[in-house]
N, C-alpha and C. Protein backbone atom coordinates (compact mmCIF):
# COMPACT_ATOMS: atom_id res chain seq x y z
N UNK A 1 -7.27 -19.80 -4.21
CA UNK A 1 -7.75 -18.78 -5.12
C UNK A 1 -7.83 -17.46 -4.37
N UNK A 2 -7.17 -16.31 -4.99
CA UNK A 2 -7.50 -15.14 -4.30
C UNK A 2 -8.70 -14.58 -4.68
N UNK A 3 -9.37 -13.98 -3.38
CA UNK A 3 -10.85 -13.10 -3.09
C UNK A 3 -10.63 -11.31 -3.76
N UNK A 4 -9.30 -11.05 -3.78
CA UNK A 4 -9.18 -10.08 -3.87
C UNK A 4 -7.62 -9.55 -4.83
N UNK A 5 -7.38 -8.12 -5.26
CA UNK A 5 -6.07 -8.21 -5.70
C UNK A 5 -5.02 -7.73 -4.86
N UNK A 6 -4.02 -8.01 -4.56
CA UNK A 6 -2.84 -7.86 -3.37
C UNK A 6 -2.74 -6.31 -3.62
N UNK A 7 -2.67 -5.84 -2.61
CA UNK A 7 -2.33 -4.11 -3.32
C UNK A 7 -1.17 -4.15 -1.74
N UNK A 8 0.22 -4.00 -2.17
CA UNK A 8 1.29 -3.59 -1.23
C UNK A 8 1.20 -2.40 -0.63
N UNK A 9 0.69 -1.18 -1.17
CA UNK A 9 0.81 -0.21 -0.63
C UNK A 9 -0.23 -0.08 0.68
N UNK A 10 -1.45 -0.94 0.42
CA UNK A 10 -1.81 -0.97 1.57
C UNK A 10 -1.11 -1.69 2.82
N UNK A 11 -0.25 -2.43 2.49
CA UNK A 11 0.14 -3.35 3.76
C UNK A 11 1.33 -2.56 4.23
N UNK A 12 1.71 -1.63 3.42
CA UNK A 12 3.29 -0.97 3.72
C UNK A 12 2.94 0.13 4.62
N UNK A 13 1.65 0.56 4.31
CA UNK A 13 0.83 1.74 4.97
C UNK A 13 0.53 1.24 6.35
N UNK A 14 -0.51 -0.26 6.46
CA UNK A 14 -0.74 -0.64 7.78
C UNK A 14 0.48 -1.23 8.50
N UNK A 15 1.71 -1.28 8.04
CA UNK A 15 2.80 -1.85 8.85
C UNK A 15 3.43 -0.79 9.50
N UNK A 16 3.03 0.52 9.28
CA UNK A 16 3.84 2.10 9.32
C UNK A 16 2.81 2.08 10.82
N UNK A 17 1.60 1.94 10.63
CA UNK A 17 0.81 2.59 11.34
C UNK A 17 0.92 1.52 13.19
N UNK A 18 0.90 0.53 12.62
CA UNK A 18 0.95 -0.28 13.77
C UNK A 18 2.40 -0.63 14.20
N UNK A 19 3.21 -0.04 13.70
CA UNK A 19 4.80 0.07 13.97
C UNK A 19 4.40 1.47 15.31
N UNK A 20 3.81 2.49 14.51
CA UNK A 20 3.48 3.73 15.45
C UNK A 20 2.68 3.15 16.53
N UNK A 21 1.38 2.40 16.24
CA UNK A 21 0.72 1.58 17.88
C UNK A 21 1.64 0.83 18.83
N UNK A 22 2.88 0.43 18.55
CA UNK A 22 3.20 -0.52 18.96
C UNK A 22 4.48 0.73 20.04
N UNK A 23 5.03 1.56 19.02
CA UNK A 23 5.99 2.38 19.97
C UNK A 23 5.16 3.62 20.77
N UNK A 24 3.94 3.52 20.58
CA UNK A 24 3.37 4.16 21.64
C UNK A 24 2.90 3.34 22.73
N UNK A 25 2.47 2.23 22.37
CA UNK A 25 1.66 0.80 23.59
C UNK A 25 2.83 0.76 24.74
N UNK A 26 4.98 0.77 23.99
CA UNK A 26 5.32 0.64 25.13
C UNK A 26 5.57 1.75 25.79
N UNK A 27 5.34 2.88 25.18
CA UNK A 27 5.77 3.68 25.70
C UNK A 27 4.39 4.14 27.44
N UNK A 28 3.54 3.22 27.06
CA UNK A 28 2.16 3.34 27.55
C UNK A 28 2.95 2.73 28.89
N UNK A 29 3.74 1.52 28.35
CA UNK A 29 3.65 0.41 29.75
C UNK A 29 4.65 0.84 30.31
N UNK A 30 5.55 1.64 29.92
CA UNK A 30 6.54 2.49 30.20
C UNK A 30 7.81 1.40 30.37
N UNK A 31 7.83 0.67 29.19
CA UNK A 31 8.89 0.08 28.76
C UNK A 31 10.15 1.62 27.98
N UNK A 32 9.96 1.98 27.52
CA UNK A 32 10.98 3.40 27.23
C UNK A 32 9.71 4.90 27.14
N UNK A 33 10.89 5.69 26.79
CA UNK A 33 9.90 7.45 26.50
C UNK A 33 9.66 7.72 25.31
N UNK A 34 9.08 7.80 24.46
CA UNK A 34 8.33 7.90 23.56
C UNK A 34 8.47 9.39 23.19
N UNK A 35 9.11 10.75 22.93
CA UNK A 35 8.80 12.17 22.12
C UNK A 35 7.31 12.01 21.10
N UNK A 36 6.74 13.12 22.20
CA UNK A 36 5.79 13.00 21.72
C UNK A 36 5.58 13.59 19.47
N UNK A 37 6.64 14.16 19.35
CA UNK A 37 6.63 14.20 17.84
C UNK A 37 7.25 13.27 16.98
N UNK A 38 7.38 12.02 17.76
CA UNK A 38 7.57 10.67 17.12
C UNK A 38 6.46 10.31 16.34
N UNK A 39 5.64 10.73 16.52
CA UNK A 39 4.51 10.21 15.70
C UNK A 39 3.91 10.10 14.07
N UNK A 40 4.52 11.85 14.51
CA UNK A 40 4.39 12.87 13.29
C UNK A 40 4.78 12.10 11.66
N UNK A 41 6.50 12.05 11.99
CA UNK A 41 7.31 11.41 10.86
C UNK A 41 7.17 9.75 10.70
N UNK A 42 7.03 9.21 11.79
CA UNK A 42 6.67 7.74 11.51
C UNK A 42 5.54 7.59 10.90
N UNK A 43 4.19 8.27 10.82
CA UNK A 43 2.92 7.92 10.35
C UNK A 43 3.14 8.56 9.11
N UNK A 44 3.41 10.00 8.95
CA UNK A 44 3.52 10.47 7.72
C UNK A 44 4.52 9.80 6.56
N UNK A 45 5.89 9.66 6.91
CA UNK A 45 6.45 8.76 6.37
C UNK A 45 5.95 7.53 5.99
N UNK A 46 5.68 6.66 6.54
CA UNK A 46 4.48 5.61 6.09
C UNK A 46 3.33 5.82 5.04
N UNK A 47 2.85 6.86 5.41
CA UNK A 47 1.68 6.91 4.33
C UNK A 47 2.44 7.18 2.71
N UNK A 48 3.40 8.05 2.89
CA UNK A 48 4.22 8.74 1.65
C UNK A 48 5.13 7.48 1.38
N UNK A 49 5.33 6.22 1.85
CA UNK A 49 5.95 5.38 1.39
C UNK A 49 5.19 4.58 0.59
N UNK A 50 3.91 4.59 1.78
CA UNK A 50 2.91 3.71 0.80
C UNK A 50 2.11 4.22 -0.24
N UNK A 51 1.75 5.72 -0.06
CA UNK A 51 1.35 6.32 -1.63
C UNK A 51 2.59 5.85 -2.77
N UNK A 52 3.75 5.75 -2.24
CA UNK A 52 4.93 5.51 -3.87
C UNK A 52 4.93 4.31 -4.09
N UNK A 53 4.80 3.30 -3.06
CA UNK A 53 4.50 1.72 -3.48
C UNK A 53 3.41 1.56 -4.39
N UNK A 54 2.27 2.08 -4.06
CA UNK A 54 0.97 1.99 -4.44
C UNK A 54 1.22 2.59 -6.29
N UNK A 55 1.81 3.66 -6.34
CA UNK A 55 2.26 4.57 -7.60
C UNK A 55 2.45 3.34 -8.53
N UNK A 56 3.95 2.86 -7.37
CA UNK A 56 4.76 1.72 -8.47
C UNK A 56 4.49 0.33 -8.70
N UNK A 57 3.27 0.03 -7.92
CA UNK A 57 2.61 -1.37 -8.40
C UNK A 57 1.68 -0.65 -9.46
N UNK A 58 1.04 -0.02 -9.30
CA UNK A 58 0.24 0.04 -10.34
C UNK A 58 0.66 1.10 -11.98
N UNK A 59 1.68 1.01 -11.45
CA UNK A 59 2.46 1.65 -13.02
C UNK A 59 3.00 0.21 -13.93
N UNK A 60 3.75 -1.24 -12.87
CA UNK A 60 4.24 -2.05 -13.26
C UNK A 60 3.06 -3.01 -13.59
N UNK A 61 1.72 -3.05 -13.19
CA UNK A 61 0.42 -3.76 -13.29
C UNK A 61 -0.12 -3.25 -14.69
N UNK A 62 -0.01 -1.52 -14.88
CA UNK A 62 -0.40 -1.35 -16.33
C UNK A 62 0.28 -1.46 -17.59
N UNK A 63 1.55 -1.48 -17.09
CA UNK A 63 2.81 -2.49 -18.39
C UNK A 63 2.53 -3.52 -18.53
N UNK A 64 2.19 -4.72 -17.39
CA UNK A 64 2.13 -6.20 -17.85
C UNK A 64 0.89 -6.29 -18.27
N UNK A 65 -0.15 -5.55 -17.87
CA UNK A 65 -1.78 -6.10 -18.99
C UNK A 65 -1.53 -5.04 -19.96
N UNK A 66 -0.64 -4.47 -20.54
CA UNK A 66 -0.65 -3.66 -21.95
C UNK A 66 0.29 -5.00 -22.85
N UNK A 67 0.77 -5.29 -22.18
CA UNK A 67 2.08 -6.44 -22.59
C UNK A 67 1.11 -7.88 -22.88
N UNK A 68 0.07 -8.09 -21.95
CA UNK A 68 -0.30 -9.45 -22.40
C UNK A 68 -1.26 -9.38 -23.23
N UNK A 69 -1.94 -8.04 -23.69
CA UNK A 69 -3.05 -8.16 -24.46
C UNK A 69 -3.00 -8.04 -25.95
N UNK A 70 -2.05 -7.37 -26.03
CA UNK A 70 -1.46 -8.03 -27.93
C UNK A 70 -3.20 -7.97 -28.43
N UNK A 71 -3.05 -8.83 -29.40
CA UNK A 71 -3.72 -8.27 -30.40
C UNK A 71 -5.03 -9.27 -29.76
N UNK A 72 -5.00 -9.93 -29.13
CA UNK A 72 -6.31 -11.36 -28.50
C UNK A 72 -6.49 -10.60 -26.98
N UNK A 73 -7.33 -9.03 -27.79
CA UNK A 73 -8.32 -8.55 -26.60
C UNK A 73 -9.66 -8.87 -26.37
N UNK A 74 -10.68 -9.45 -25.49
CA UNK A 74 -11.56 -9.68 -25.77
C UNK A 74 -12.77 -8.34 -25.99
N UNK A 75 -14.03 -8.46 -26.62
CA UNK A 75 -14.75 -7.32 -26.64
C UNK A 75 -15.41 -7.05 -25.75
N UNK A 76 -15.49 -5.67 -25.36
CA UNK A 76 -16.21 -4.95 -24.41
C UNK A 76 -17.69 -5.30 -24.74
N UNK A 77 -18.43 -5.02 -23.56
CA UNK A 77 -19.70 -4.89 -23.37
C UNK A 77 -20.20 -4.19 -25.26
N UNK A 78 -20.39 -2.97 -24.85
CA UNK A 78 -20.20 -1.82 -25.58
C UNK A 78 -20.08 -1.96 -26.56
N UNK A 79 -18.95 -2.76 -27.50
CA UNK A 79 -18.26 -3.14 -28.97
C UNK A 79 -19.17 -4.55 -29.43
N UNK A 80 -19.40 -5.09 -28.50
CA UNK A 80 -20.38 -6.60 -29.13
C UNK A 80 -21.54 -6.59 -29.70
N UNK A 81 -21.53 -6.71 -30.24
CA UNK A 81 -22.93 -6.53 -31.15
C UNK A 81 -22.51 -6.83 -32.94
């Protein structure tokens, strides 16, 4: 059972970011050289990938619950009575 709802854009975001920890760590152990304005476009890019993921799950999340709720919506708080 999931605890929570999957949101991709976060994981596309933390895969950007620790892609960037990871080419700075070797650049630490001085496995290669690292430019220091590598950073810039890898992190920013990441975030702007994962703001449009994030866009497009939740554009395709509000089609399928407009799609399954047809006419057997249940009543709000608010409407019961």
């Amino acid at each position: 059972m999931l605890r929570h709802e999957f949101q991709p854009g976060r994981l596309v975001g933390g895969l950007f970011l620790i892609a960037a920890g990871i080419v700075y760590a070797g650049d630490a152990r001085g496995l290669w050289h690292t430019p220091w304005f590598v950073s810039g476009p890898l992190v920013v890019g990441g975030l702007v990938l994962a703001g449009a993921v994030s866009v497009l799950c939740r554009a395709v999340r509000r089609t399928s619950r407009r799609a399954g709720q047809g006419e057997h919506r249940p009543p709000r708080a608010d409407e019961a009575g």
